[in-house]
C-alpha atoms as a PDB file:
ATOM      1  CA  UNK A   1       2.237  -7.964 -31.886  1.00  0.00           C
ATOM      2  CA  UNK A   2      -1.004  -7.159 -33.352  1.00  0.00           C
ATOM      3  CA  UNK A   3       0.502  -7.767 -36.926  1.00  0.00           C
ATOM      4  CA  UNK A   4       1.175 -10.871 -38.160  1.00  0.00           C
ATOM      5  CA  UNK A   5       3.428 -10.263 -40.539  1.00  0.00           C
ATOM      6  CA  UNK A   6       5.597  -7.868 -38.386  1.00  0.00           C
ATOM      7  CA  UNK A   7       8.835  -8.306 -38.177  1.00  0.00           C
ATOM      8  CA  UNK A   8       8.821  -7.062 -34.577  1.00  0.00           C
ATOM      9  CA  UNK A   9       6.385 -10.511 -34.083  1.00  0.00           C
ATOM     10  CA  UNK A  10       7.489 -12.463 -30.866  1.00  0.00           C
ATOM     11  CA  UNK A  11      10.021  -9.874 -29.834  1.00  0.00           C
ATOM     12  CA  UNK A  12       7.351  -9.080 -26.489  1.00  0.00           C
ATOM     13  CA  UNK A  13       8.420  -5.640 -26.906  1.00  0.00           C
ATOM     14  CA  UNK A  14       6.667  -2.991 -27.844  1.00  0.00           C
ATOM     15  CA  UNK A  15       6.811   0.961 -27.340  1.00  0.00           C
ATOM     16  CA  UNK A  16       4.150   3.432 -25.700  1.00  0.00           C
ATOM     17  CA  UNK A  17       3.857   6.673 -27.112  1.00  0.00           C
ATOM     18  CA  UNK A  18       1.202   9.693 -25.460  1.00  0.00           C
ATOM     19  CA  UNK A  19      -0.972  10.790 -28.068  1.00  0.00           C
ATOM     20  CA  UNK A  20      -2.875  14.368 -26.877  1.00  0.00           C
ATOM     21  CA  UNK A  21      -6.231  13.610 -26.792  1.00  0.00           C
ATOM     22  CA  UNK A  22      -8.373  15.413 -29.710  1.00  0.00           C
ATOM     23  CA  UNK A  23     -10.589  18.112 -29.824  1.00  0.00           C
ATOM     24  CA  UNK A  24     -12.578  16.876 -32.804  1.00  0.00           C
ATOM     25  CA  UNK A  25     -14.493  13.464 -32.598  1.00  0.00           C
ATOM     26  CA  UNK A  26     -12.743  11.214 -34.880  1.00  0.00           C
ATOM     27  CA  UNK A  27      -9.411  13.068 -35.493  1.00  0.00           C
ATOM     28  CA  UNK A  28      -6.243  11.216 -33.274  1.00  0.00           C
ATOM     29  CA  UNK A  29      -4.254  14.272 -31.439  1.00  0.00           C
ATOM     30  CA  UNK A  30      -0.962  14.372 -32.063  1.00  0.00           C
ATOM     31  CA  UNK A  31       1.599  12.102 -31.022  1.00  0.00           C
ATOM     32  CA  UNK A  32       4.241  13.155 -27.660  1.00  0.00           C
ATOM     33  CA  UNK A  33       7.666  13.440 -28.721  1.00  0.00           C
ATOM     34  CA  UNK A  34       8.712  10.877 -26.085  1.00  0.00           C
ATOM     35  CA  UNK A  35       7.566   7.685 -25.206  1.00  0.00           C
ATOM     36  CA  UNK A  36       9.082   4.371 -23.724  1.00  0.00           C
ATOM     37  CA  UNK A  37      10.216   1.026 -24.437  1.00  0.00           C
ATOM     38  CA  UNK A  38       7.797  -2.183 -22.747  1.00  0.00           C
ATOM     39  CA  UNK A  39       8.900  -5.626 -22.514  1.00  0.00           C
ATOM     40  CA  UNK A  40       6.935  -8.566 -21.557  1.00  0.00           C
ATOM     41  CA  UNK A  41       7.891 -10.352 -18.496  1.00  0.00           C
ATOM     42  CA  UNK A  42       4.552 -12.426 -18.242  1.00  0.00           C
ATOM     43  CA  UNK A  43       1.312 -13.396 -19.010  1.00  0.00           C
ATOM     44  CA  UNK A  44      -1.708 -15.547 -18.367  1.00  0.00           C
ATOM     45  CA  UNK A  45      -4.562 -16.879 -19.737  1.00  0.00           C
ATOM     46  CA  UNK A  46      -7.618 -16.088 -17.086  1.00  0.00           C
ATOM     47  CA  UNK A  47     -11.554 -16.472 -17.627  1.00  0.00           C
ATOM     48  CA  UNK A  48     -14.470 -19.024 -17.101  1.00  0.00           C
ATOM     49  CA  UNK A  49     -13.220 -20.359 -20.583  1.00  0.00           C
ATOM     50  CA  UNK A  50      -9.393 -19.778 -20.407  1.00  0.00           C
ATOM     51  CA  UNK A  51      -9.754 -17.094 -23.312  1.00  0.00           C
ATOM     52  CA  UNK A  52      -8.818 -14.047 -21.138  1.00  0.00           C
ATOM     53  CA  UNK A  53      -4.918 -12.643 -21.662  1.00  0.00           C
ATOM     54  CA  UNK A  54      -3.518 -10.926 -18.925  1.00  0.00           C
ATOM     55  CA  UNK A  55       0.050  -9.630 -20.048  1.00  0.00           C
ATOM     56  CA  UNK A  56       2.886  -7.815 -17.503  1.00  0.00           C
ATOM     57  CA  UNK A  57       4.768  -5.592 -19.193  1.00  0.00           C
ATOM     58  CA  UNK A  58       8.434  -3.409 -17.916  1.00  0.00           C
ATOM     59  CA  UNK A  59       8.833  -0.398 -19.005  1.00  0.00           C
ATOM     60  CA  UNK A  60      12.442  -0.092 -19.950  1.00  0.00           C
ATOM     61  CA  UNK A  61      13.766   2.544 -21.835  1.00  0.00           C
ATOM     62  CA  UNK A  62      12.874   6.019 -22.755  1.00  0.00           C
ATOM     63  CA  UNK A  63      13.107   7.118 -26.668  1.00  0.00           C
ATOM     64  CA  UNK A  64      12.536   9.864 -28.890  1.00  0.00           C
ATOM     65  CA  UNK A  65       9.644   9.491 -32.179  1.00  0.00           C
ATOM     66  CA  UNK A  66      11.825  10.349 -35.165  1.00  0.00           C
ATOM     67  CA  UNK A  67       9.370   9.756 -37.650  1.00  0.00           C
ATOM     68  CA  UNK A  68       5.569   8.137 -37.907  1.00  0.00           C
ATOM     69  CA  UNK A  69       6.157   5.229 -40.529  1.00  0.00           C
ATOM     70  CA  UNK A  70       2.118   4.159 -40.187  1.00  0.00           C
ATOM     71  CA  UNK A  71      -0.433   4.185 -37.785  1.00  0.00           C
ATOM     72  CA  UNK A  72      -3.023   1.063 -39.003  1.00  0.00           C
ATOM     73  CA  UNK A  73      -3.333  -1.471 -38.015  1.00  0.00           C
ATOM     74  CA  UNK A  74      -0.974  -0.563 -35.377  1.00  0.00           C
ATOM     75  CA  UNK A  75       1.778   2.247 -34.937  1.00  0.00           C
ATOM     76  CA  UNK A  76       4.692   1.982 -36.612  1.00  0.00           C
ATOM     77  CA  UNK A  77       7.904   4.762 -35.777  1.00  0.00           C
ATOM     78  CA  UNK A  78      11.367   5.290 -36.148  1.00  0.00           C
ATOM     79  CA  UNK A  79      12.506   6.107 -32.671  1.00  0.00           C
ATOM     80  CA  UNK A  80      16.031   6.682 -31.532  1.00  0.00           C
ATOM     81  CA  UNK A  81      16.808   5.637 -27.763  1.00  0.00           C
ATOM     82  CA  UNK A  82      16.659   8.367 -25.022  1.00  0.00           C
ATOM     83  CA  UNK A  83      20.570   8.905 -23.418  1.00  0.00           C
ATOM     84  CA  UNK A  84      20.267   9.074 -19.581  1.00  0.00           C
ATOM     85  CA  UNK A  85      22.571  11.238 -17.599  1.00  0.00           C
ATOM     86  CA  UNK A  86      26.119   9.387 -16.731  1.00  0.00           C
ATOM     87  CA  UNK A  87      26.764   9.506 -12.837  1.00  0.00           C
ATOM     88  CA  UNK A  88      30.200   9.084 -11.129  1.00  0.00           C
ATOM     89  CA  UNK A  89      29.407   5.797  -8.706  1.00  0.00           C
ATOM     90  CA  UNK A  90      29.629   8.323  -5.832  1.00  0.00           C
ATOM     91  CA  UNK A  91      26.309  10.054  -7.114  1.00  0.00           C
ATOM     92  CA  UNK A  92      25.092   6.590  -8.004  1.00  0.00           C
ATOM     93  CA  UNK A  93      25.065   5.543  -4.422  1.00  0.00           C
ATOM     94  CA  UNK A  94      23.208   8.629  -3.606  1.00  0.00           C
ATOM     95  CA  UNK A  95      20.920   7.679  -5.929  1.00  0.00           C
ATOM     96  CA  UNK A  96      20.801   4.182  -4.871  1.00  0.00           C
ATOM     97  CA  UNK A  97      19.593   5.343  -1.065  1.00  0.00           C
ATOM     98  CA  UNK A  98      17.068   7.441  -2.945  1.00  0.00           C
ATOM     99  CA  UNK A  99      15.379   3.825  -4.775  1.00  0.00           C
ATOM    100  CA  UNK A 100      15.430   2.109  -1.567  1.00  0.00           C
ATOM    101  CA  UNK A 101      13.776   5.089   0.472  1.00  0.00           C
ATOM    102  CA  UNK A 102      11.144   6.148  -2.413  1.00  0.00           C
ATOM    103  CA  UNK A 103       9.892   2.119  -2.583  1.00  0.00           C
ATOM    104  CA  UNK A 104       9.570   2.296   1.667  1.00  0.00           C
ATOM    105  CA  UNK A 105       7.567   5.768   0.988  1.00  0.00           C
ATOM    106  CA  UNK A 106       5.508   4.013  -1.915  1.00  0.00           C
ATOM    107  CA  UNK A 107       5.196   0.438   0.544  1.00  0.00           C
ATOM    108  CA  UNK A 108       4.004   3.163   3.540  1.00  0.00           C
ATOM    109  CA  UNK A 109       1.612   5.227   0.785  1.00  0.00           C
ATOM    110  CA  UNK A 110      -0.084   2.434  -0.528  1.00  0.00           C
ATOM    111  CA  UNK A 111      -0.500   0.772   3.620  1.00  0.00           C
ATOM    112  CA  UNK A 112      -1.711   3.660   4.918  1.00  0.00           C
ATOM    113  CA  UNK A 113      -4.407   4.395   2.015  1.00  0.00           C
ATOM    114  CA  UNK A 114      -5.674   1.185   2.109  1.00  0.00           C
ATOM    115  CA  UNK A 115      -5.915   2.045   5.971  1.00  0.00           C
ATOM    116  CA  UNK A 116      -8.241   4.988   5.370  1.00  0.00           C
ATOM    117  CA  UNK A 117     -10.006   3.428   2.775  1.00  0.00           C
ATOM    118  CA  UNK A 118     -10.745   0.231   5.264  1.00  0.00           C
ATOM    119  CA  UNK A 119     -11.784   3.252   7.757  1.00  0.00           C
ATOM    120  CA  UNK A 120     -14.586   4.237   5.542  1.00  0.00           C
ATOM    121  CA  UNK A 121     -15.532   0.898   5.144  1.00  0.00           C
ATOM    122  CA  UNK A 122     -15.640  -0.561   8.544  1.00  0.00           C
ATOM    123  CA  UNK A 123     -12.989  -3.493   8.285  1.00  0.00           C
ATOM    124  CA  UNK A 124     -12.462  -5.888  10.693  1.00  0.00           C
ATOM    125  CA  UNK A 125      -9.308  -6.121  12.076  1.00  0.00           C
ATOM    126  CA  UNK A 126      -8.363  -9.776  10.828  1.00  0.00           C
ATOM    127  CA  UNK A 127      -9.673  -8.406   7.103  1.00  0.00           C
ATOM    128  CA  UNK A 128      -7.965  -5.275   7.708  1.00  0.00           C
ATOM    129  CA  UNK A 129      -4.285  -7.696   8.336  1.00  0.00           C
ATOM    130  CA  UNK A 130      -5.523  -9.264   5.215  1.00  0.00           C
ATOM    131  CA  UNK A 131      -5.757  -6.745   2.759  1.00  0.00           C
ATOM    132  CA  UNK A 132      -2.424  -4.885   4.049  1.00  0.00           C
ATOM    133  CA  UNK A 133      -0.542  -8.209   3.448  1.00  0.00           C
ATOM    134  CA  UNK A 134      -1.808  -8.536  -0.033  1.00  0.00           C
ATOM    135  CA  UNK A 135      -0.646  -5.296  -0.486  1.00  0.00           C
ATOM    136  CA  UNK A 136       3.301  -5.635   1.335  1.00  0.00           C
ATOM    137  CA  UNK A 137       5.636  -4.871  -1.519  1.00  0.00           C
ATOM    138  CA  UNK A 138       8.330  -6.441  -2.622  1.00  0.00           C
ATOM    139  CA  UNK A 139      11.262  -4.817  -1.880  1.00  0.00           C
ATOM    140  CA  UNK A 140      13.659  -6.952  -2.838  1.00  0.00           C
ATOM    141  CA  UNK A 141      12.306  -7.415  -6.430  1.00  0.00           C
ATOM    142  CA  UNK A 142      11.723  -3.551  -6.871  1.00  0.00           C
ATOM    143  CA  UNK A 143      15.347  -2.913  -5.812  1.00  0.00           C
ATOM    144  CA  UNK A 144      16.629  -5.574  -8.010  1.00  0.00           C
ATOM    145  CA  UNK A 145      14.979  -3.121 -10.883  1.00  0.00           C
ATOM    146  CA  UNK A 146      17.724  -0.326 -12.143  1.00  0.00           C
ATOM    147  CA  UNK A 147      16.912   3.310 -10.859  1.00  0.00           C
ATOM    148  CA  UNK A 148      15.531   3.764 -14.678  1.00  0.00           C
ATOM    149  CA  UNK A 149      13.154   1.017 -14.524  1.00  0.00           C
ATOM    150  CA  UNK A 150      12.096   1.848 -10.881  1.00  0.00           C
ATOM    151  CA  UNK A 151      10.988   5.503 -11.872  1.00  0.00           C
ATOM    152  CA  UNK A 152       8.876   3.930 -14.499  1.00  0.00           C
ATOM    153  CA  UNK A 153       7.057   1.299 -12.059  1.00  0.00           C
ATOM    154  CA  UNK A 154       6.574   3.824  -9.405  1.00  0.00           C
ATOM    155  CA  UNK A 155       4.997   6.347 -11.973  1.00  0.00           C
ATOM    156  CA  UNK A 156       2.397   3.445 -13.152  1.00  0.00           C
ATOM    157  CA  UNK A 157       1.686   1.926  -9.893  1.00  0.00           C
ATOM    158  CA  UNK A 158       1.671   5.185  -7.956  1.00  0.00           C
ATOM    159  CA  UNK A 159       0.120   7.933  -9.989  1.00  0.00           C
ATOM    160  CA  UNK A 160      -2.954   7.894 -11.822  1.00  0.00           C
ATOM    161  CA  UNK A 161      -2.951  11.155 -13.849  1.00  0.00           C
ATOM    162  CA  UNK A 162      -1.656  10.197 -17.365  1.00  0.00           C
ATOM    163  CA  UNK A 163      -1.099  14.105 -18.174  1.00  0.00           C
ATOM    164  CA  UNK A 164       1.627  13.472 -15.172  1.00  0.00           C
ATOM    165  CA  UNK A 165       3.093  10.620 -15.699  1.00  0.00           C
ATOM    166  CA  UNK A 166       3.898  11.801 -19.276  1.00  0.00           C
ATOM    167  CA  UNK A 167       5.733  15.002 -18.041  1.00  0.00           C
ATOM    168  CA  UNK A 168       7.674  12.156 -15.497  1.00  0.00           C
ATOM    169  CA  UNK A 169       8.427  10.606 -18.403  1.00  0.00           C
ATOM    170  CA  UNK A 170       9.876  13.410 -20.514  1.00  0.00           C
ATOM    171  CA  UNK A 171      12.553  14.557 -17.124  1.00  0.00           C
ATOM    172  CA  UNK A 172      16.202  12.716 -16.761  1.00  0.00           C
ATOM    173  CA  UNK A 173      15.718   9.932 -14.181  1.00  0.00           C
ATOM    174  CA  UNK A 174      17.540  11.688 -11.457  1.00  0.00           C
ATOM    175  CA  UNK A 175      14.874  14.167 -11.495  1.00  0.00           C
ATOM    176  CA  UNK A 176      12.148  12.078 -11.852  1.00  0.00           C
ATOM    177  CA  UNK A 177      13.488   9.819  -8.971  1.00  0.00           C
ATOM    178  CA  UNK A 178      13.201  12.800  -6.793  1.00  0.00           C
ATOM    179  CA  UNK A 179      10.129  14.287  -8.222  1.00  0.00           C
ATOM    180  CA  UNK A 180       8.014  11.147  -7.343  1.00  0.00           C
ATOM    181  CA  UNK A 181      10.428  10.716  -3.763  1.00  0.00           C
ATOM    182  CA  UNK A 182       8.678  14.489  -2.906  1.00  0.00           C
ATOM    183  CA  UNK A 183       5.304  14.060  -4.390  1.00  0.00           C
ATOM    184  CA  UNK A 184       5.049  10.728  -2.624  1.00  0.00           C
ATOM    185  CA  UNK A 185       6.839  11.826   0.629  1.00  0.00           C
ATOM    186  CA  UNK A 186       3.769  14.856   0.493  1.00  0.00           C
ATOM    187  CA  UNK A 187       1.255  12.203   0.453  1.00  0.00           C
ATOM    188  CA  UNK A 188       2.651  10.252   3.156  1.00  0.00           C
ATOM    189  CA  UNK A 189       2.470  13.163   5.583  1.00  0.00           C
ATOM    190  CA  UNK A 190      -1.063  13.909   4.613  1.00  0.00           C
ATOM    191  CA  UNK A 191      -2.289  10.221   5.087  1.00  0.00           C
ATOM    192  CA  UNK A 192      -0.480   9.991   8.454  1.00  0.00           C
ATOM    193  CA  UNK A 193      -2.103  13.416   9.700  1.00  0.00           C
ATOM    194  CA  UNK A 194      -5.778  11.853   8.509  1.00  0.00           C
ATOM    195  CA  UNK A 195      -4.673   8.774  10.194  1.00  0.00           C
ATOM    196  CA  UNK A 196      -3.708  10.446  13.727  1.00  0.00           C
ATOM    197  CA  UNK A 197      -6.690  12.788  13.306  1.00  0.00           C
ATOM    198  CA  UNK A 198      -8.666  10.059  13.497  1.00  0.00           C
ATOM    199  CA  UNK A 199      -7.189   8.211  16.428  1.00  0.00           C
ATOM    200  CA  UNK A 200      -7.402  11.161  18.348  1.00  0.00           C
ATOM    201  CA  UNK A 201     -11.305  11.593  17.368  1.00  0.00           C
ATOM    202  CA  UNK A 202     -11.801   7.993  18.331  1.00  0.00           C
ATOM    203  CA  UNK A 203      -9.969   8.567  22.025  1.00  0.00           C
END
C-alpha cells in the first residue's frame, strides 16, 4: 500500500507479522514465524484540514512466513496460509455458544472497567449512562464475524500485551477461543469483587 508500484496496490489487504524487538539500537529483531492476514473494511479522512486517515482493518487469516523477499520500503514475504482445525458441526455448535458467551464476557469486562474507572473519577450518574452506552457492543455484528475472525478482534480490543496476543495468535482457534473465554472470564470475577467491595464500603 505504501508502494506504488506494488502489485498488491488497492487490494486493502495487507499482512502483520511480530518482529522481536532488538537488543542492539538500529538492528530489526527477527521476524515471528506467524503472522495474519488484514483487510480493510473502512476508512476516513479526520483533522482540522481533512488530511488525517483513519483506516479499520479485519484481521482474517492466520499464515506462515516462508521466505523474506525484502524489507524496504515495506515488507515483502512469501507466506503460505495457516490450516485451521476441521470440526464436525456438532463441535461447531459448541463452539458457536462459546463466541456468543466470550463477546457477553468481553461486553460485561469492558462495562464494568469503565465502572471502576468512572469510580476513581467521580462520574455523575447521567455521564456515567453515557459513557457505558458508548461503550454497549455490538453483538450482533461481532457474532456475524466467523469464530476465526472473532478470536482475532477480541485479542486486539481486549488485550494489550503484544508479547500475548502473539502467542494467541500462534494456538488453533479452538484454543485460543477458550484461552481468551478463561482469561476474560478471570477478569470479570475480579472487577465484580472490586465492584461489590466497594458497594459494601459505601453502605
Amino acid at each position: 500500500m505504501a508502494d506504488t508500484v506494488s502489485p498488491y496496490l488497492s487490494t486493502g489487504r495487507f499482512g502483520i507479522v511480530w518482529r522481536t524487538p532488538s537488543k542492539i539500537p538500529g538492528i530489526p529483531g527477527p521476524l515471528a514465524r506467524t503472522g495474519v492476514a488484514m483487510k480493510i473494511v473502512s476508512h476516513e479522512w479526520l483533522g482540522p484540514a481533512g488530511d488525517q486517515l483513519i483506516v479499520t482493518a479485519r484481521a482474517y487469516k492466520r499464515f506462515q512466513v516462508e521466505e523474506v523477499i525484502r524489507s524496504e520500503p515495506v515488507l515483502e514475504a512469501r507466506i503460505a496460509p495457516e490450516g485451521e482445525i476441521s470440526l464436525p458441526d456438532d463441535r461447531m455448535m459448541v463452539y458457536r455458544e462459546l463466541s456468543l458467551s466470550l463477546v457477553r464476557t468481553c461486553d460485561a469486562v469492558r462495562q464494568l472497567s469503565a465502572e471502576k474507572a468512572m469510580r476513581n473519577a467521580s462520574f455523575s450518574a447521567d455521564e456515567r449512562m453515557r459513557v457505558l452506552n458508548k461503550l454497549s457492543l455490538d453483538e450482533d455484528s461481532l457474532m456475524a464475524l466467523t469464530e476465526e475472525e472473532l478470536s482475532y478482534w477480541v485479542a486486539v480490543n481486549m488485550f494489550d500485551n503484544l508479547v500475548e496476543q502473539q502467542e494467541m495468535l500462534q494456538l488453533p482457534t479452538p484454543l485460543r477461543l477458550r484461552y481468551q473465554m478463561k482469561t476474560l472470564g478471570e477478569t470479570k470475577k475480579k472487577l465484580i469483587r472490586e465492584a461489590k467491595s466497594y458497594l459494601d464500603d459505601e453502605s
